[in-house]
PDB file of N, CA and C in Angstrom:
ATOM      1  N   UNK A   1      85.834 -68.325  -6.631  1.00  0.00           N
ATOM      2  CA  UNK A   1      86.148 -69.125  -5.471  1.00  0.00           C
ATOM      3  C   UNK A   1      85.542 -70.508  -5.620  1.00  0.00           C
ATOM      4  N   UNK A   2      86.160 -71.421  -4.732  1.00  0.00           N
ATOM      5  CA  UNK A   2      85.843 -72.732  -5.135  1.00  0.00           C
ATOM      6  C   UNK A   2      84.427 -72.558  -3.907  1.00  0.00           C
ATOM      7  N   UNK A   3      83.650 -73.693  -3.817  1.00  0.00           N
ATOM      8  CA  UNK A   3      82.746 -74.047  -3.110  1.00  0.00           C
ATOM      9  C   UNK A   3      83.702 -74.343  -1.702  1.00  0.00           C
ATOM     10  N   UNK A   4      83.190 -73.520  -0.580  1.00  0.00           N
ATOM     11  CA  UNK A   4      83.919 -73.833   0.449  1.00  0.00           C
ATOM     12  C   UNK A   4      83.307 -73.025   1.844  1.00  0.00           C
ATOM     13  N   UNK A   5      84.741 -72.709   2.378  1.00  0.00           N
ATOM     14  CA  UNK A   5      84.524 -71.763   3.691  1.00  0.00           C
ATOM     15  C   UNK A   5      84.093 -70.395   3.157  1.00  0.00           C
ATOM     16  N   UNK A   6      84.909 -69.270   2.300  1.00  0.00           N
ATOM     17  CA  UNK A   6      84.846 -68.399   2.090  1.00  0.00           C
ATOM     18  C   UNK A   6      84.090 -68.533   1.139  1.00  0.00           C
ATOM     19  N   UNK A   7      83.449 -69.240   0.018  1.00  0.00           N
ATOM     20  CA  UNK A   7      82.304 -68.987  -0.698  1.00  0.00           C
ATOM     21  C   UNK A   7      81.129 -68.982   0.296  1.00  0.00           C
ATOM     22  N   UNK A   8      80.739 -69.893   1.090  1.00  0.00           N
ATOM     23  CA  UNK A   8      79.604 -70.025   1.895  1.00  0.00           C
ATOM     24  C   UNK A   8      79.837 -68.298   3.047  1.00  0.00           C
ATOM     25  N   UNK A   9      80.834 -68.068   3.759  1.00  0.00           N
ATOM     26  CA  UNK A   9      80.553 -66.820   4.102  1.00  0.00           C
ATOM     27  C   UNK A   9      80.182 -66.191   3.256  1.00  0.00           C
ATOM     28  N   UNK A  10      80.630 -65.383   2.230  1.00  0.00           N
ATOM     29  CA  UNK A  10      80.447 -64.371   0.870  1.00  0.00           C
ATOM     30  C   UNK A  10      78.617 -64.744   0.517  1.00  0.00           C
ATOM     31  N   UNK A  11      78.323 -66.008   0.718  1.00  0.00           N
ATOM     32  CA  UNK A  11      76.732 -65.971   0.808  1.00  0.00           C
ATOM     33  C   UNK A  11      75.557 -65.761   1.899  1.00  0.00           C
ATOM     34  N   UNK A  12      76.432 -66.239   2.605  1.00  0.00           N
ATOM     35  CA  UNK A  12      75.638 -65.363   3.901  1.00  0.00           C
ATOM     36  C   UNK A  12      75.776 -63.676   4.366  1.00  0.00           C
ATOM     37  N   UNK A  13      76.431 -63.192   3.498  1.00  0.00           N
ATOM     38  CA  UNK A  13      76.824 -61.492   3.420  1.00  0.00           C
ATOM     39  C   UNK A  13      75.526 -60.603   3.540  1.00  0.00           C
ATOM     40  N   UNK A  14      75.038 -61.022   2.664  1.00  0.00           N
ATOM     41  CA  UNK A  14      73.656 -60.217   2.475  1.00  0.00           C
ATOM     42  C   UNK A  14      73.294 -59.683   1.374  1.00  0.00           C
ATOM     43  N   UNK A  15      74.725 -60.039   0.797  1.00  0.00           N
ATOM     44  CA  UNK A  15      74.763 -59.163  -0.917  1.00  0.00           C
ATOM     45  C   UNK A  15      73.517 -59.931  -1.994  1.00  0.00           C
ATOM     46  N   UNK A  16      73.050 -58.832  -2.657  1.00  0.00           N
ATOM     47  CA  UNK A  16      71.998 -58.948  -3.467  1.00  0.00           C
ATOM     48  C   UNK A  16      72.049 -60.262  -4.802  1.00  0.00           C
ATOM     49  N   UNK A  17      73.674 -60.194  -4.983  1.00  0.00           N
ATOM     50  CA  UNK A  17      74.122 -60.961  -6.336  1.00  0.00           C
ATOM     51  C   UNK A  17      75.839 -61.065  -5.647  1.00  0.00           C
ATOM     52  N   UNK A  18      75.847 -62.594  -5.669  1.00  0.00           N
ATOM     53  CA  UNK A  18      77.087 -63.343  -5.511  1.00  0.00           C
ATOM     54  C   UNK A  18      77.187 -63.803  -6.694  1.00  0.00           C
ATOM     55  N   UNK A  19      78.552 -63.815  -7.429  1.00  0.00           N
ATOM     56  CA  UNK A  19      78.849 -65.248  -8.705  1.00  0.00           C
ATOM     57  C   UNK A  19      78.934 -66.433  -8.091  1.00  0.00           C
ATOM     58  N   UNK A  20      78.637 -67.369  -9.424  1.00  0.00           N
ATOM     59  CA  UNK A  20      78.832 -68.363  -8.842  1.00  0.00           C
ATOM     60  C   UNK A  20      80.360 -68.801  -8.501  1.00  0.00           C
ATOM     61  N   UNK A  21      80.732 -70.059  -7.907  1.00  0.00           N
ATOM     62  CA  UNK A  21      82.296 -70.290  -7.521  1.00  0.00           C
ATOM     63  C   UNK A  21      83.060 -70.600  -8.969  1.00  0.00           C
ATOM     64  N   UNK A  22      84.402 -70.090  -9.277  1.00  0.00           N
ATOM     65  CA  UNK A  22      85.033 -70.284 -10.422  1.00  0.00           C
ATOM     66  C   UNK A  22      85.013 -72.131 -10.293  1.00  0.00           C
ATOM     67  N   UNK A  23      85.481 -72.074  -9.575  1.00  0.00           N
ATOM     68  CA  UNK A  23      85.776 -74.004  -9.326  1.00  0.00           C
ATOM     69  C   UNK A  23      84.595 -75.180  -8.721  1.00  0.00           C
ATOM     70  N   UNK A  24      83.178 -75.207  -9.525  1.00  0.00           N
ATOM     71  CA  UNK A  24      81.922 -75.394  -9.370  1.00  0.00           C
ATOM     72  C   UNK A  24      81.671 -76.964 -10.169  1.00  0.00           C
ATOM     73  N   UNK A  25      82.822 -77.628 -10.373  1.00  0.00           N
ATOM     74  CA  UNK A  25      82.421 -79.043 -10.969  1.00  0.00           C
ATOM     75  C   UNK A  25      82.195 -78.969 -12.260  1.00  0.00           C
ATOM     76  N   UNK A  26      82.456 -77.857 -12.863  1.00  0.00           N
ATOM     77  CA  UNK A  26      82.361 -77.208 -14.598  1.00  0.00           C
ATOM     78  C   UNK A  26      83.315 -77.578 -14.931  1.00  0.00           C
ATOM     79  N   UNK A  27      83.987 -77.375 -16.291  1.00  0.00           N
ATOM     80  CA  UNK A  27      84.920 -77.257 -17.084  1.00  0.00           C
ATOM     81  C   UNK A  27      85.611 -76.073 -16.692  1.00  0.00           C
ATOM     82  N   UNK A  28      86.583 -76.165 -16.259  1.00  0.00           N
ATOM     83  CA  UNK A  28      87.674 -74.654 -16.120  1.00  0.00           C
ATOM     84  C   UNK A  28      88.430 -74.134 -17.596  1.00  0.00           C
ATOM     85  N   UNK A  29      88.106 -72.893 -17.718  1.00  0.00           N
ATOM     86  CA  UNK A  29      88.198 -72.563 -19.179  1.00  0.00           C
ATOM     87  C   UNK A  29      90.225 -72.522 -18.586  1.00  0.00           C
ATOM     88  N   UNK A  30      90.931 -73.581 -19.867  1.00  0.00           N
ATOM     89  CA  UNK A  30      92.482 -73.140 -19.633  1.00  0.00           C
ATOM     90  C   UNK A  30      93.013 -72.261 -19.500  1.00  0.00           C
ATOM     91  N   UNK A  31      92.421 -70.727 -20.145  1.00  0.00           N
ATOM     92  CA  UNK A  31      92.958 -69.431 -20.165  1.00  0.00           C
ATOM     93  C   UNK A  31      92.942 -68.852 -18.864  1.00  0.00           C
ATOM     94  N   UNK A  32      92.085 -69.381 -18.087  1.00  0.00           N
ATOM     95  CA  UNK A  32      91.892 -69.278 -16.769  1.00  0.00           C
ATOM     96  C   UNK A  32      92.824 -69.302 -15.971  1.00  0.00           C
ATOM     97  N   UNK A  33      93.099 -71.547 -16.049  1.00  0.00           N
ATOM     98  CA  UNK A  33      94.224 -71.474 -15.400  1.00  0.00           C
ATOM     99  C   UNK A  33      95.347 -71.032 -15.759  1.00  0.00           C
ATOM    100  N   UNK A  34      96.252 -70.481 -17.176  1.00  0.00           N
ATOM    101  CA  UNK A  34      96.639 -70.460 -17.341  1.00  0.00           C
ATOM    102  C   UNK A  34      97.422 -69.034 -17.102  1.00  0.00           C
ATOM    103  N   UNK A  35      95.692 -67.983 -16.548  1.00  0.00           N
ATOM    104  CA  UNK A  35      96.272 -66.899 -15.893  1.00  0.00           C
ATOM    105  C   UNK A  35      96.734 -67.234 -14.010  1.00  0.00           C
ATOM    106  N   UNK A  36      96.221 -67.893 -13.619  1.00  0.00           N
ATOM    107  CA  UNK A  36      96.271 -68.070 -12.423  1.00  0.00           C
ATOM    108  C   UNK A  36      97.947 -68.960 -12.528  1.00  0.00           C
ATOM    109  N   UNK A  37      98.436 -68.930 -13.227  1.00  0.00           N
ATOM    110  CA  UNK A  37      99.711 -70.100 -13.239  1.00  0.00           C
ATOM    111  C   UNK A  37     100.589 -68.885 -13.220  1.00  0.00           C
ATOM    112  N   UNK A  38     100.287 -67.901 -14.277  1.00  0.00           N
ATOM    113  CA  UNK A  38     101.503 -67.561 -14.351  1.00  0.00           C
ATOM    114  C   UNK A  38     101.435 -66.183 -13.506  1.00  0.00           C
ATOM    115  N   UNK A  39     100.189 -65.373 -12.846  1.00  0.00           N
ATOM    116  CA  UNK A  39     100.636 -64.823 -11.589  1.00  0.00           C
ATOM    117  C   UNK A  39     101.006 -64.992 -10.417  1.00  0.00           C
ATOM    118  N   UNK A  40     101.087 -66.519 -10.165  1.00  0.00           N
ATOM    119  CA  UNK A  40     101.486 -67.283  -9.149  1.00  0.00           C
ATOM    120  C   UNK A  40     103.027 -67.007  -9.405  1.00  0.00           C
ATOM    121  N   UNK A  41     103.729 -67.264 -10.775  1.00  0.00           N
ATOM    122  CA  UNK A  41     104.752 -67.839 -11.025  1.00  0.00           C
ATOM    123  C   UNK A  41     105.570 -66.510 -10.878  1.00  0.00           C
ATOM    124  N   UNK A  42     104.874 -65.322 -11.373  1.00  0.00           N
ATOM    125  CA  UNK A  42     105.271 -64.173 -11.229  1.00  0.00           C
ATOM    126  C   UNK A  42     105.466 -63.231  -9.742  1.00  0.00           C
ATOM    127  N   UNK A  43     104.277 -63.833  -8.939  1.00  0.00           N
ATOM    128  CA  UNK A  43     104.417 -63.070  -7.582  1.00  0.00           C
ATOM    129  C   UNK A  43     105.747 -64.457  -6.857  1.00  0.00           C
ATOM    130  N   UNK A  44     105.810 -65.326  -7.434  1.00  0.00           N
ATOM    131  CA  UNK A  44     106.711 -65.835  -6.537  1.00  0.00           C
ATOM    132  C   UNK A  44     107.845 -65.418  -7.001  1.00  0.00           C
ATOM    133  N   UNK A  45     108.311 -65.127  -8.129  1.00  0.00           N
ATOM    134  CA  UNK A  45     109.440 -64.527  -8.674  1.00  0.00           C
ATOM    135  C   UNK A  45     110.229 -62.984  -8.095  1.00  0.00           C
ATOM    136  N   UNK A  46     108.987 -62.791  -7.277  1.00  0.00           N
ATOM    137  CA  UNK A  46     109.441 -61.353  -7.006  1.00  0.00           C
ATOM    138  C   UNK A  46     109.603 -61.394  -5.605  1.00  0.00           C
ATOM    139  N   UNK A  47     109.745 -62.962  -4.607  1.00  0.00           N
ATOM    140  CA  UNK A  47     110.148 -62.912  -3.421  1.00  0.00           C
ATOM    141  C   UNK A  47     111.408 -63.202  -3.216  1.00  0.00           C
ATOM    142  N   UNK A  48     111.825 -62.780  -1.851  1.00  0.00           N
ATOM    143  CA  UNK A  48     113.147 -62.390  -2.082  1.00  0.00           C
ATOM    144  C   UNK A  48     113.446 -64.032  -0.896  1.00  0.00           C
ATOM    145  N   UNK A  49     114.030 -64.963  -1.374  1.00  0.00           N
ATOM    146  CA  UNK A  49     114.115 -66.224  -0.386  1.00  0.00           C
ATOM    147  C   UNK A  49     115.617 -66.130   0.291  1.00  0.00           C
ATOM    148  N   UNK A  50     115.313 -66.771   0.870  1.00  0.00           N
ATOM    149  CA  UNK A  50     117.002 -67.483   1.944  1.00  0.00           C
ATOM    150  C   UNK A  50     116.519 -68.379   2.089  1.00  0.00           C
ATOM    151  N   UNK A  51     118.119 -68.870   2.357  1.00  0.00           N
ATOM    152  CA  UNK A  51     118.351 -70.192   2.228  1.00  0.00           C
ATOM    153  C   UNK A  51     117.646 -70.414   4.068  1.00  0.00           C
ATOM    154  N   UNK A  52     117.042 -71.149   4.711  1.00  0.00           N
ATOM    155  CA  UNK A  52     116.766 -72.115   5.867  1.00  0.00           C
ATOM    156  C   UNK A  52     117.224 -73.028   6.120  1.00  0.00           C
ATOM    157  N   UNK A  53     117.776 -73.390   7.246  1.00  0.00           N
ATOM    158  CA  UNK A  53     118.374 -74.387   7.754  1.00  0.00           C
ATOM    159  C   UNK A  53     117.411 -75.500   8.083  1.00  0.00           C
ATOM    160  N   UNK A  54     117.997 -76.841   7.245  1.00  0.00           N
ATOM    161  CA  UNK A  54     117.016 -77.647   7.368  1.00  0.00           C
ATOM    162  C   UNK A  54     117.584 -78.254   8.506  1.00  0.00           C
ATOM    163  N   UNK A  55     116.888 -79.063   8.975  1.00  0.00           N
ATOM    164  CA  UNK A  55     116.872 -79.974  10.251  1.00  0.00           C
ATOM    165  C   UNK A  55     116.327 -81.155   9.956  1.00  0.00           C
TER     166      UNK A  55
END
């Protein structure tokens, strides 16, 4: 998780050992994003869309 809302809750939990946030001002290893790209690309592939009427 990046540094945020839900990292800062997840530290106030109480838990003994939190990781740190994937998205922490480091270097993001590409394989990383490169998994996060393509289960994005994949769960969107598997929604079923219509068309909406734009306005």
């Amino acid at each position: 998780m990046a540094p945020g809302f839900f990292h800062h809750r997840l530290s106030r939990c109480g838990a003994d050992v939190v990781t740190r946030p994937l998205l922490d001002g480091t270097d993001v290893d590409p394989a990383m994003v490169s998994l996060v790209l393509d289960r994005c690309a994949e769960a969107a592939g598997q929604l079923h869309w219509t068309a909406a009427a734009v306005r």
